[in-house]
C-alpha atoms as a PDB file:
ATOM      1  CA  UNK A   1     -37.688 -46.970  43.493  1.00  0.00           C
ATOM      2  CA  UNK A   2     -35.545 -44.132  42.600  1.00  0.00           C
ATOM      3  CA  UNK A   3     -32.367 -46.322  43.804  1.00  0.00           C
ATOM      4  CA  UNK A   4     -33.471 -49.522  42.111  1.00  0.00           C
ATOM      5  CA  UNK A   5     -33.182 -47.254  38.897  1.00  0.00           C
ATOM      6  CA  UNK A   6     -29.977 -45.833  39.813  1.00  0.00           C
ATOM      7  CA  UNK A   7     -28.662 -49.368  40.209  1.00  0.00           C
ATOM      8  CA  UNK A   8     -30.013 -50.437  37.193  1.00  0.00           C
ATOM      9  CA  UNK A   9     -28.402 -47.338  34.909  1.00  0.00           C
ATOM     10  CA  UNK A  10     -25.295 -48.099  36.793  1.00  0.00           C
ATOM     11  CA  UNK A  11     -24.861 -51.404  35.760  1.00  0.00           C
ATOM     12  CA  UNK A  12     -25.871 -50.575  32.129  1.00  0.00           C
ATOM     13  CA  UNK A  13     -23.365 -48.104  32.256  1.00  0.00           C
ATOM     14  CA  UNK A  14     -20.649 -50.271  33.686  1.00  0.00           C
ATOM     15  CA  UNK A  15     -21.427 -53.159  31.218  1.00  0.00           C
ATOM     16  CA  UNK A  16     -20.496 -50.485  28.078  1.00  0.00           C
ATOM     17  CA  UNK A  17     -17.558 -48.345  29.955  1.00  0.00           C
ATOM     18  CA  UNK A  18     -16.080 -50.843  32.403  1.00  0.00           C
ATOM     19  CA  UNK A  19     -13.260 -49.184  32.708  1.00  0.00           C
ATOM     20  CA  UNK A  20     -14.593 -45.701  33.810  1.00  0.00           C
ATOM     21  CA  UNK A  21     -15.799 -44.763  37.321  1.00  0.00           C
ATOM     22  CA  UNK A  22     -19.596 -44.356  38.369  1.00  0.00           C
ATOM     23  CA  UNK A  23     -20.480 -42.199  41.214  1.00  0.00           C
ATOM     24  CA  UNK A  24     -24.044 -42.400  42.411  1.00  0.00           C
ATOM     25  CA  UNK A  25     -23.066 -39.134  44.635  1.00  0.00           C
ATOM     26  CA  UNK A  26     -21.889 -35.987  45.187  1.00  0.00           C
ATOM     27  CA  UNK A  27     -18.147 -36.132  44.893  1.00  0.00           C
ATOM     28  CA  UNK A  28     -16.541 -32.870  46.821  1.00  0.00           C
ATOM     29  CA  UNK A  29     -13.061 -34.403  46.545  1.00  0.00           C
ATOM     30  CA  UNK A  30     -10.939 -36.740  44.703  1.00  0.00           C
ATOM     31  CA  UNK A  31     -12.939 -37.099  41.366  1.00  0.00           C
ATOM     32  CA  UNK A  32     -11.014 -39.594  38.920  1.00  0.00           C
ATOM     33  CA  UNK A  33     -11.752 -38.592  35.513  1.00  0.00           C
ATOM     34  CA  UNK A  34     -13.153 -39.889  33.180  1.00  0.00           C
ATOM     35  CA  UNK A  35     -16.418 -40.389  35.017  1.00  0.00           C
ATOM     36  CA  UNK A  36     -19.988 -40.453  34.945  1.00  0.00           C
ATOM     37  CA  UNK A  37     -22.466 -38.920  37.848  1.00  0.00           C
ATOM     38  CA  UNK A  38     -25.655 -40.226  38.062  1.00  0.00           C
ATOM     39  CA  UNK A  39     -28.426 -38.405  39.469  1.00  0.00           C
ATOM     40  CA  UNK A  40     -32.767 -38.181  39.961  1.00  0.00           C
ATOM     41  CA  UNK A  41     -33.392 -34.422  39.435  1.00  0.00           C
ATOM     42  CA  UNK A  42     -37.121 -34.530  39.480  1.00  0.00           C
ATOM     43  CA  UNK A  43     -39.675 -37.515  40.429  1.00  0.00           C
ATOM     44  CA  UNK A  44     -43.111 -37.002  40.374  1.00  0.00           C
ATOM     45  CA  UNK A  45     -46.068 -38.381  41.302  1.00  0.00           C
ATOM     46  CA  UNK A  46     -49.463 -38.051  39.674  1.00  0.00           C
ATOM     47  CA  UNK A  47     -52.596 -40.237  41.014  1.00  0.00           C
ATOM     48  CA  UNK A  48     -54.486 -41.613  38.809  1.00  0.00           C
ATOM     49  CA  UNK A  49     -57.687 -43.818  39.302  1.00  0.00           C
ATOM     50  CA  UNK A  50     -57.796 -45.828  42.394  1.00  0.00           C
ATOM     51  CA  UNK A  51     -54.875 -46.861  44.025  1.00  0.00           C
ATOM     52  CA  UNK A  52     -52.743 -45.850  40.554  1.00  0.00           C
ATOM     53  CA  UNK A  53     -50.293 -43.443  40.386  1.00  0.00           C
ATOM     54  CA  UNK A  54     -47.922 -42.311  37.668  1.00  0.00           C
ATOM     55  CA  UNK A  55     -44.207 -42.140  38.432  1.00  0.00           C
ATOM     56  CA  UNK A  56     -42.261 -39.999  36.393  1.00  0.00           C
ATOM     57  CA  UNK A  57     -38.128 -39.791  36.994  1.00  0.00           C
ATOM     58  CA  UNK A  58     -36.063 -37.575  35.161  1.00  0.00           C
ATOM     59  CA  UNK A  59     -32.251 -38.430  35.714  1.00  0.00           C
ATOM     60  CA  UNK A  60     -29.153 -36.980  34.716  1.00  0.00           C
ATOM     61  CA  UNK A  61     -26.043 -39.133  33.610  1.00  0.00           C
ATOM     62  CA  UNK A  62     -23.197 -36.510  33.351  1.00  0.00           C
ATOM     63  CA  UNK A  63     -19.730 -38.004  31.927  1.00  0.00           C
ATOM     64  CA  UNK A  64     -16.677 -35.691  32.712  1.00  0.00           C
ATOM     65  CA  UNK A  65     -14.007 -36.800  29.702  1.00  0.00           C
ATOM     66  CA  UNK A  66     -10.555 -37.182  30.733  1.00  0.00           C
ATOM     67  CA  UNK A  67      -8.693 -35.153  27.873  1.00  0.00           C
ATOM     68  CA  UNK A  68      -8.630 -31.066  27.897  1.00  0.00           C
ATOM     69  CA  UNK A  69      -7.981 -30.994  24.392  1.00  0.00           C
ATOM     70  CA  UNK A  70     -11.231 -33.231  22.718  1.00  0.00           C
ATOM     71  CA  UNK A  71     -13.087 -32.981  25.192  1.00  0.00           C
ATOM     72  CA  UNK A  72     -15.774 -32.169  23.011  1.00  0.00           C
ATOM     73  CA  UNK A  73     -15.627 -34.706  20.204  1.00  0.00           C
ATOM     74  CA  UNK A  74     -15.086 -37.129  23.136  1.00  0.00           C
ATOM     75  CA  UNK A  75     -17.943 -36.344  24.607  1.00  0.00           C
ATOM     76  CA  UNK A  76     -20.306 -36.472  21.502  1.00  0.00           C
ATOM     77  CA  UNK A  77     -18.734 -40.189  20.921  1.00  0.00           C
ATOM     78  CA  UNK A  78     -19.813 -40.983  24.389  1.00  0.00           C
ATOM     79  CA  UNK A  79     -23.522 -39.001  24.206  1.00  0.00           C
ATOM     80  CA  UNK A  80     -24.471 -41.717  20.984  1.00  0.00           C
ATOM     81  CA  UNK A  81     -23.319 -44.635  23.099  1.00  0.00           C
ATOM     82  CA  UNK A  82     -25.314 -43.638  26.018  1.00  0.00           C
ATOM     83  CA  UNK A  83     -28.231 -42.742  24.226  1.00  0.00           C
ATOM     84  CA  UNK A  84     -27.829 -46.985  23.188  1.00  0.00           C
ATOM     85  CA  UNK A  85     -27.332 -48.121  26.932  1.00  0.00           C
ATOM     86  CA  UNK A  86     -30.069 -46.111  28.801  1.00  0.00           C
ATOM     87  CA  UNK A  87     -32.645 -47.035  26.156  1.00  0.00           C
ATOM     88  CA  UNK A  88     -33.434 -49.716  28.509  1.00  0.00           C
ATOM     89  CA  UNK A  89     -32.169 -51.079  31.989  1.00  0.00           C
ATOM     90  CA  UNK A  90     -33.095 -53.583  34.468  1.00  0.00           C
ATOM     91  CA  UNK A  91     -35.480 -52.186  37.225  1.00  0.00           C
ATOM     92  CA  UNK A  92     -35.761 -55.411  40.055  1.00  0.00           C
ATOM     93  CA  UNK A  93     -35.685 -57.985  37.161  1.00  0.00           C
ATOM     94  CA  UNK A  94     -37.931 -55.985  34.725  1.00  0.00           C
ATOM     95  CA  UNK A  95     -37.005 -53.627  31.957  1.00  0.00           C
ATOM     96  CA  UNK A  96     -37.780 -50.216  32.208  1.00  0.00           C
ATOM     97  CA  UNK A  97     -37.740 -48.359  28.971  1.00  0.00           C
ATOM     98  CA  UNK A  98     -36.140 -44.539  28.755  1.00  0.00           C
ATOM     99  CA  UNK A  99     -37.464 -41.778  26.571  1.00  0.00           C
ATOM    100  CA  UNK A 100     -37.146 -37.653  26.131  1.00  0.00           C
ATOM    101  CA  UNK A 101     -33.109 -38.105  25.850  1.00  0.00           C
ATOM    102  CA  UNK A 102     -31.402 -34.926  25.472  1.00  0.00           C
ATOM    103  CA  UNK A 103     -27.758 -34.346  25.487  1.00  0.00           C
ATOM    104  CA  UNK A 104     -26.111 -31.340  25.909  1.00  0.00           C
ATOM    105  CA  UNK A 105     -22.500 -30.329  26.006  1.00  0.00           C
ATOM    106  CA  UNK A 106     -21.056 -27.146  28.380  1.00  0.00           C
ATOM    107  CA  UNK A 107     -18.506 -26.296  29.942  1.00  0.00           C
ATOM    108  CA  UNK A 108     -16.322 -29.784  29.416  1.00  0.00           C
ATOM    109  CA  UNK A 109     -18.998 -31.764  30.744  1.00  0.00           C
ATOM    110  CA  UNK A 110     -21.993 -34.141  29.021  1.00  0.00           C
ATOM    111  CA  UNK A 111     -25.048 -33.642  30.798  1.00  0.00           C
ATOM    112  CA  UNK A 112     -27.763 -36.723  29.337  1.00  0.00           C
ATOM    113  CA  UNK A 113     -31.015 -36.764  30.827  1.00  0.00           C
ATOM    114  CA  UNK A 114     -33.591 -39.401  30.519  1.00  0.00           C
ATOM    115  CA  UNK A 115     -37.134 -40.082  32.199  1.00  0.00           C
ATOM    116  CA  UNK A 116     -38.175 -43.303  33.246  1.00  0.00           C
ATOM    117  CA  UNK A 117     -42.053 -43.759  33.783  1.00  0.00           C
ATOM    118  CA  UNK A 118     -44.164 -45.916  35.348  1.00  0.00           C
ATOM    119  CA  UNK A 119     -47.401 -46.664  36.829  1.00  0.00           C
ATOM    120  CA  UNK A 120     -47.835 -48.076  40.568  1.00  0.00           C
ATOM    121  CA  UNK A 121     -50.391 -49.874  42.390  1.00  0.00           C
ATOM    122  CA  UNK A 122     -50.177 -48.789  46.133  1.00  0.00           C
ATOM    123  CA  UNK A 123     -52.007 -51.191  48.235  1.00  0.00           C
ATOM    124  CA  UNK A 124     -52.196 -49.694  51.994  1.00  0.00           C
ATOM    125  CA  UNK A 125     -50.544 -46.265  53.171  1.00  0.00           C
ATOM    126  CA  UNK A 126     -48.675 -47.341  56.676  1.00  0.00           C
ATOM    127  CA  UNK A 127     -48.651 -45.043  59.631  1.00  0.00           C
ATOM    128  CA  UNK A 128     -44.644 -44.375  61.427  1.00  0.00           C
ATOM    129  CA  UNK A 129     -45.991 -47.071  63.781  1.00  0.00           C
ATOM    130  CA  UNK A 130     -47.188 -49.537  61.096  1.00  0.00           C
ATOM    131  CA  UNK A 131     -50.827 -49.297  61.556  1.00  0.00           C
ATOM    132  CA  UNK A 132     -52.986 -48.590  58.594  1.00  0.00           C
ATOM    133  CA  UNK A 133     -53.906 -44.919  58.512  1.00  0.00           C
ATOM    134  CA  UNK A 134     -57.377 -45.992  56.729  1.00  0.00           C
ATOM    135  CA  UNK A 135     -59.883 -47.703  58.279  1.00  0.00           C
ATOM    136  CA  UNK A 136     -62.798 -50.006  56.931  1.00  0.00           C
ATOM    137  CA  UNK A 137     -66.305 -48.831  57.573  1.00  0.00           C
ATOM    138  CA  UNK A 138     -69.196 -51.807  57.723  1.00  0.00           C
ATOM    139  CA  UNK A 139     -72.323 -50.126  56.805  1.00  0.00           C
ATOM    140  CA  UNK A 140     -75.384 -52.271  57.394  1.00  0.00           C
ATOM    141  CA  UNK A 141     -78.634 -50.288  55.421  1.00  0.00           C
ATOM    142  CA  UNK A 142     -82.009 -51.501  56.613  1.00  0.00           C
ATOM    143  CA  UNK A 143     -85.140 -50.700  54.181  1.00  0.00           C
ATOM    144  CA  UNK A 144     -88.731 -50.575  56.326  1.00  0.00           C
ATOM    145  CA  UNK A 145     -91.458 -52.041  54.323  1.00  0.00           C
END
């Protein structure tokens, strides 16, 4: 899941700054600025009734402006524009909403972060060897007279 969202912020943020490099991954060499890094810093995972659980992903879109000089004001132009294009995104065909958006500016860079929640049905837990690590019980109760 947490690559189906990355794909989907990365083509939201392509469609509004096509002309501005996306990594999905630690660059160590050869950044081209401007560019944005996308990121999940923290899923989580709370169970809920059933087979429910609550998926909670908190990503980080950071955009590293091309000029030294206004850096800053370019960045704050950029932080309202992404607060727009993360609002929602395509998550394998559906939209997925994002909310608690927080920008912050330091050091030259934009950090945004935005969670994207969900709830999921999980319908059998596989063993490594693809056998189903629950079993089905019959029970058959008989009542004497």
């Amino acid at each position: 899941m947490i690559q189906k969202i990355t794909d989907g912020i990365i083509a939201v943020l392509l469609k509004a700054f096509p002309d501005i490099t996306v990594y999905a991954e630690q660059v160590k060499q050869g950044l081209v600025e401007p560019c944005f890094i996308v990121r999940c810093v923290t899923p989580t995972n709370t169970k809920f009734l059933g087979n429910r659980y609550k998926r909670e992903y908190l990503f980080t879109v950071q955009y590293i402006p091309e000029s030294d000089t206004d850096a800053q004001a370019e960045c704050y132009a950029v932080n309202e524009i992404l607060w727009q294009t993360l609002e929602y995104i395509k998550v394998g065909g559906d939209l997925q909403r994002g909310t608690n958006m927080r920008g912050e500016y330091n050091d030259g860079i934009l950090t945004v972060t935005v969670n994207y929640n969900m709830f999921v049905h999980v319908v059998a837990v596989m063993g490594p060897d693809g056998i189903e690590l629950m079993e089905t019980l019959d029970l058959n109760i008989h009542v004497n007279d």
